[in-house]
Structures are given as structure tokens and as C-alpha cells.
Protein backbone atom coordinates (compact mmCIF):
# COMPACT_ATOMS: atom_id res chain seq x y z
CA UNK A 1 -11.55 22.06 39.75
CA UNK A 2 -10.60 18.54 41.48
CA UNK A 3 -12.79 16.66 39.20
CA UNK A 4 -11.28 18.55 36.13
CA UNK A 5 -7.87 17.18 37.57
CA UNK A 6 -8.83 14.16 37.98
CA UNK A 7 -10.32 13.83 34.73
CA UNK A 8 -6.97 15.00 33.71
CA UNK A 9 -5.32 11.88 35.19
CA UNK A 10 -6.94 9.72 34.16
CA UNK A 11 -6.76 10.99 31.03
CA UNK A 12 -2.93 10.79 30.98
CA UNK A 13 -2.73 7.70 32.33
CA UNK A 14 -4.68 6.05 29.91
CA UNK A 15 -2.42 8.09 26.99
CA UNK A 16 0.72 6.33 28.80
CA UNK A 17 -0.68 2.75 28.77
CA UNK A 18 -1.99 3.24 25.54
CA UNK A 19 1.75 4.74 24.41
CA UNK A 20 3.16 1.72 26.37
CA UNK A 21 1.11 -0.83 24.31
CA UNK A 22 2.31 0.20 21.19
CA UNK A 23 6.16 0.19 22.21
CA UNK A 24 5.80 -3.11 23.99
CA UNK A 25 3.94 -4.68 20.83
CA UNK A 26 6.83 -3.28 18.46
CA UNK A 27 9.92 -3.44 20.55
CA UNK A 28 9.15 -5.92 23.25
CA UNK A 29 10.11 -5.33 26.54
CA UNK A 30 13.70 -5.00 26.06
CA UNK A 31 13.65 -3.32 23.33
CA UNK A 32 11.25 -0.65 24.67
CA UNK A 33 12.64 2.39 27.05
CA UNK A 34 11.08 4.75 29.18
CA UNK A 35 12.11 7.48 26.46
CA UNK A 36 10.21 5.72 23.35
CA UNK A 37 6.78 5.63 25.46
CA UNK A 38 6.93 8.83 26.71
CA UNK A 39 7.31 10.01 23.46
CA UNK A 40 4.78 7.48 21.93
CA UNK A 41 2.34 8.90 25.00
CA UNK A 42 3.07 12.81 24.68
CA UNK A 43 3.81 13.07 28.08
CA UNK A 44 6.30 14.42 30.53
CA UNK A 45 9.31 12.72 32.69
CA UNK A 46 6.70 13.99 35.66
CA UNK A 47 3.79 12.57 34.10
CA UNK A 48 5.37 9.04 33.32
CA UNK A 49 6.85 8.46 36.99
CA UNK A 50 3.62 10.36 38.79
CA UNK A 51 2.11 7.42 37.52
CA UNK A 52 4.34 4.52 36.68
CA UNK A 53 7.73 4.24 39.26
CA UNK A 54 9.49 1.97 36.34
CA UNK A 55 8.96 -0.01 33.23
CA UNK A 56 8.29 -2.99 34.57
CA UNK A 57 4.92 -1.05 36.42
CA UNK A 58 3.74 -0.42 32.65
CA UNK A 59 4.64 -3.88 31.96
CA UNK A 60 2.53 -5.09 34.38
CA UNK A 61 0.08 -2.66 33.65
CA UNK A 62 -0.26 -3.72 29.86
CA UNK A 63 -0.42 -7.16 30.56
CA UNK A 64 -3.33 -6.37 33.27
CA UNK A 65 -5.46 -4.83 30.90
CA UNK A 66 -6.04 -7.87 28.60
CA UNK A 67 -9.45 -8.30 29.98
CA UNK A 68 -10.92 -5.14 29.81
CA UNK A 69 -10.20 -5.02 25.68
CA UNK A 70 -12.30 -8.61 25.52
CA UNK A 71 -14.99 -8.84 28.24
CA UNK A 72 -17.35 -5.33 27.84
CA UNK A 73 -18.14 -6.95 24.40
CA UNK A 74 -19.67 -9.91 25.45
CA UNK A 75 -23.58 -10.08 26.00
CA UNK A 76 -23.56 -13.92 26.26
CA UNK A 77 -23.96 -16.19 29.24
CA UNK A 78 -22.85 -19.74 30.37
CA UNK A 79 -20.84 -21.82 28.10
CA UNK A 80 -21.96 -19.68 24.92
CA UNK A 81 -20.18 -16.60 26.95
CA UNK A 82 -17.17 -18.74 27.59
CA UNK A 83 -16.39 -20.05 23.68
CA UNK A 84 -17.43 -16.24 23.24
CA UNK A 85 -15.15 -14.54 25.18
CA UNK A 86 -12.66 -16.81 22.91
CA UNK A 87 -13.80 -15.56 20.01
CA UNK A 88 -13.61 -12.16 21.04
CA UNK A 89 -10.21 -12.56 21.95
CA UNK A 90 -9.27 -14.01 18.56
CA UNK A 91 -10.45 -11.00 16.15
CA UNK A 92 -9.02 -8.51 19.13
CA UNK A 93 -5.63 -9.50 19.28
CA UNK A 94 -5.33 -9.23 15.68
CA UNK A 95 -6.43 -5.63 16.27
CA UNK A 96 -5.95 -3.80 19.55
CA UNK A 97 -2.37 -3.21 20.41
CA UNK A 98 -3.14 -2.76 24.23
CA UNK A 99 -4.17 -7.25 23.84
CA UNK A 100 -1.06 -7.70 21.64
CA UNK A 101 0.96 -5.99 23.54
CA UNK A 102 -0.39 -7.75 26.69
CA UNK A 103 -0.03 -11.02 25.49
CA UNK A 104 3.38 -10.54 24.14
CA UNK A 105 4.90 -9.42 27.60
CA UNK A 106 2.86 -11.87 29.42
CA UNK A 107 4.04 -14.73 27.06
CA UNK A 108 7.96 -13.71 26.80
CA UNK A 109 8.84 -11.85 30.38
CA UNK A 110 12.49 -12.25 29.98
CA UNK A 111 14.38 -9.31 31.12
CA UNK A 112 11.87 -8.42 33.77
CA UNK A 113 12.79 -8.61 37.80
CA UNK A 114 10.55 -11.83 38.36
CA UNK A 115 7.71 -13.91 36.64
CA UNK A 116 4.50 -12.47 37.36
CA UNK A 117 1.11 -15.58 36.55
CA UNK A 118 -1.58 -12.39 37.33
CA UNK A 119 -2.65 -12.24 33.85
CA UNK A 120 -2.91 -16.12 33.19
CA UNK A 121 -4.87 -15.94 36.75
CA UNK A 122 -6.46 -13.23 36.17
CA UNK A 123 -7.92 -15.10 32.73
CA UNK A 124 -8.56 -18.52 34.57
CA UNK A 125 -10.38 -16.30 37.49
CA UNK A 126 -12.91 -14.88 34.81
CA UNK A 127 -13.63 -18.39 33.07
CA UNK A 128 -13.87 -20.08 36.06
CA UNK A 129 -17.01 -17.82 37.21
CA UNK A 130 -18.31 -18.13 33.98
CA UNK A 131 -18.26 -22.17 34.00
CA UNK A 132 -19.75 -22.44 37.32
CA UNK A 133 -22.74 -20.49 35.93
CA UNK A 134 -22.93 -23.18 33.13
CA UNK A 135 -22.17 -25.77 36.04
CA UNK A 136 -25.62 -24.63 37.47
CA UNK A 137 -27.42 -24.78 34.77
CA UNK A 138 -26.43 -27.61 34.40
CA UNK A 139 -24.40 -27.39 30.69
CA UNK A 140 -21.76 -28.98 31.59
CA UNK A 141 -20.96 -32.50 31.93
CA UNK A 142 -21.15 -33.85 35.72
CA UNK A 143 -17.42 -35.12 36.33
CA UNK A 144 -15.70 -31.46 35.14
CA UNK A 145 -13.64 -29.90 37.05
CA UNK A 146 -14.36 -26.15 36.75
CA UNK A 147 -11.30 -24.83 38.06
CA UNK A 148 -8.95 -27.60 35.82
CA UNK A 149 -11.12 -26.93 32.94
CA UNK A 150 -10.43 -23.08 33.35
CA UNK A 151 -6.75 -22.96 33.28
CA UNK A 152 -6.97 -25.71 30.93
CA UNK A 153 -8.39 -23.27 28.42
CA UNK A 154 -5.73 -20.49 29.45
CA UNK A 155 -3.20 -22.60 28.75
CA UNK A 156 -4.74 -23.71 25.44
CA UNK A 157 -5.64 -20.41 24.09
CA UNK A 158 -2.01 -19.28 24.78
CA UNK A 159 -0.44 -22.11 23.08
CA UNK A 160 -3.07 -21.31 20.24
CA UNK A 161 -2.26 -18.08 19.31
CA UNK A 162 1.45 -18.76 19.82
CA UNK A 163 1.36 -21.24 17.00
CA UNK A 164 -1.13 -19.07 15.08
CA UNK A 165 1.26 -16.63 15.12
CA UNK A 166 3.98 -18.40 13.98
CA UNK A 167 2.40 -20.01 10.87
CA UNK A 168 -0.09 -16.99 9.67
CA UNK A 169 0.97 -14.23 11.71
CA UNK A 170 -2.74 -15.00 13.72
CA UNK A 171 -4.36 -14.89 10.33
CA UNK A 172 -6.25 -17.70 11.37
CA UNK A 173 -6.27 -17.78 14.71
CA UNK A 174 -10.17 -16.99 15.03
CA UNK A 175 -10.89 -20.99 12.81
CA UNK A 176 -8.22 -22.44 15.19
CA UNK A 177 -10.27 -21.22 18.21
CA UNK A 178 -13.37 -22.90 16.34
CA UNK A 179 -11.65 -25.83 15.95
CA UNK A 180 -10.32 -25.78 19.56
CA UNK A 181 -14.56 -25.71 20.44
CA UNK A 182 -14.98 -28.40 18.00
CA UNK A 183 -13.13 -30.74 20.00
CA UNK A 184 -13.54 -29.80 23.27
CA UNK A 185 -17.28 -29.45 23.04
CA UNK A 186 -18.41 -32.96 23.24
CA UNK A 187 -16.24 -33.99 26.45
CA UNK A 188 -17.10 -31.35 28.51
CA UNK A 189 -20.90 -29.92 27.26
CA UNK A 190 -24.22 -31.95 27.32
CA UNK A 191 -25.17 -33.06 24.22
CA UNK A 192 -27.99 -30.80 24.12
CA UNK A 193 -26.07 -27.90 24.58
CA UNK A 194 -22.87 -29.04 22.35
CA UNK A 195 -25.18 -29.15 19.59
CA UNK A 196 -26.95 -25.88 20.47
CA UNK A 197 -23.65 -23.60 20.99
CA UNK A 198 -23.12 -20.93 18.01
CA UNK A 199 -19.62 -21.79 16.67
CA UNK A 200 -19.67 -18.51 13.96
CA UNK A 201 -16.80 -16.87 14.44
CA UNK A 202 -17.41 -14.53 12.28
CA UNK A 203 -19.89 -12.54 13.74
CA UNK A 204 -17.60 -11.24 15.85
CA UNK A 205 -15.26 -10.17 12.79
């Protein structure tokens, strides 16, 4: 009986996040009320504040959850994972709501109660454990700076797919990410692995 309640919650919570997503990605967070996901989730006033207090907890909870729509894909390793996980990122957005929505509130947080960096952290974090695996194996060139080149990449992807989205609705945001590589490749990769690194996109498609 407990695990069939538990199942239960989960369950629900995952229909309120998921609910959440798609308000936040068509109404932005001002825009979006507690009302419109609740009804977007199929859940009850109880349900929504047993497990989110306010909107700014599903806020935070959407933007969270960027990762998990982008890493379980990847079978890679080293830099190959890294220019990957990029890749992955750049057909998702286009198509799962809960990464839209993420990087919408994470990119425009006016109207919330304070600026909250976890998700661009939380990004860096994951690279950053990733490049000192490459690091070790010695793909990388010897002056990088893991932890610079990391949030370096955060902060490029985000500019990316802002300006992506601007001029093609992120159309072409997957051949900007390849051209991103392109450049990037030959400062901070050895040559042998520059050349060696798979830079189809479209596999991932």
C-alpha cells in the first residue's frame, strides 16, 4: 500500500512539472499562474501545494531539470561526450518543453523573488567533470583551465541559442553548435583528437 502511494507521488509530481513546463514555455513566468498549471497538470489545489509551496518552487524546479532531458542520452566519453552533450541539447530544446521551458525561466527570471545561477552551475558542474576526464587522458591542450573552459561553454551555449532563437526560432541552432566546435576545437583539443572528434550533428536529429 505505501509503495502504491508513493508511486502515486511521484507520479503526480512529475504530471505537475511536466504541466508547469508547458505553461512556463507558453506564458513565461509572469504570465503563468498557479491556476493554468494545475489545470495543464490535472491536479488538485492539495496536490499542487503538497508538493510545490509557490510558483517560484516550480520555477526552480523546471529550470533544475534541464539536465536530466540531455544527459541519459549520451553514451560518449571525454571531449566527444562534452561537444555531445551539446548536440544533444541543440535537437532537445527544439523539442522537449520541460528544456524550453527551463531555459526560458533560467534565461529571463524577472518577476521572481531573487536570481537563482543553480542551473548555469549546475551545467558548468557536469562539463567540468567531463573535461577533467579528457584532461587525463590527456585530450586537452596543457595550459586549459577546466573550470574557465566549463563556464566558458555555459555561457556560450546560452548566448547561442539566444541568438538562434531570435533569427530562426532555433531552426539552426544544432549547425551553430557545430560551428561553435569548429572554432573552439583547435585551441583547446590536441591535434590528434581535434581531428578525430565526430562533428555530425545530425545523428542526434
Amino acid at each position: 500500500m505505501a509503495r502504491l502511494q508513493q508511486d502515486r507521488a511521484v507520479k503526480t509530481r512529475e504530471a505537475i512539472i511536466k504541466g508547469a513546463a508547458e505553461v512556463f514555455d507558453e506564458y513565461g513566468f509572469n504570465g503563468a499562474s498557479i491556476s493554468k498549471i494545475m489545470k495543464r497538470a490535472g491536479v488538485s489545489q492539495g496536490a499542487m501545494y503538497f508538493h510545490f509551496k509557490s510558483k517560484e518552487d516550480l520555477a526552480r524546479a523546471v529550470m533544475n531539470a534541464q539536465p536530466e532531458t540531455v544527459v541519459p542520452r549520451l553514451d560518449s566519453h571525454g571531449l566527444q561526450r562534452i561537444v555531445d552533450m551539446t548536440f544533444v541539447w541543440a535537437w532537445q530544446i527544439q523539442r522537449d518543453v520541460l528544456l524550453r521551458a527551463g531555459v526560458r525561466l533560467t534565461n529571463d527570471q524577472d518577476g521572481t523573488t531573487g536570481r537563482d545561477a543553480t542551473p548555469y552551475l549546475a551545467w558548468a558542474q557536469i562539463l567540468e567533470v567531463t573535461l577533467r576526464e579528457a584532461q587525463y587522458d590527456g585530450e586537452l591542450r596543457e595550459f586549459v583551465d577546466v573550470g574557465r573552459l566549463a563556464e566558458f561553454l555555459v555561457g556560450s551555449c546560452t548566448g547561442l541559442q539566444m541568438f538562434a532563437n531570435a533569427v530562426s526560432a532555433r531552426e539552426d541552432l544544432p549547425e551553430r553548435t557545430v560551428e561553435m566546435w569548429r572554432i573552439l576545437l583547435p585551441g583547446i583539443a590536441t591535434q590528434r583528437v581535434a581531428e578525430s572528434i565526430d562533428l555530425d550533428v545530425h545523428r542526434f536529429a
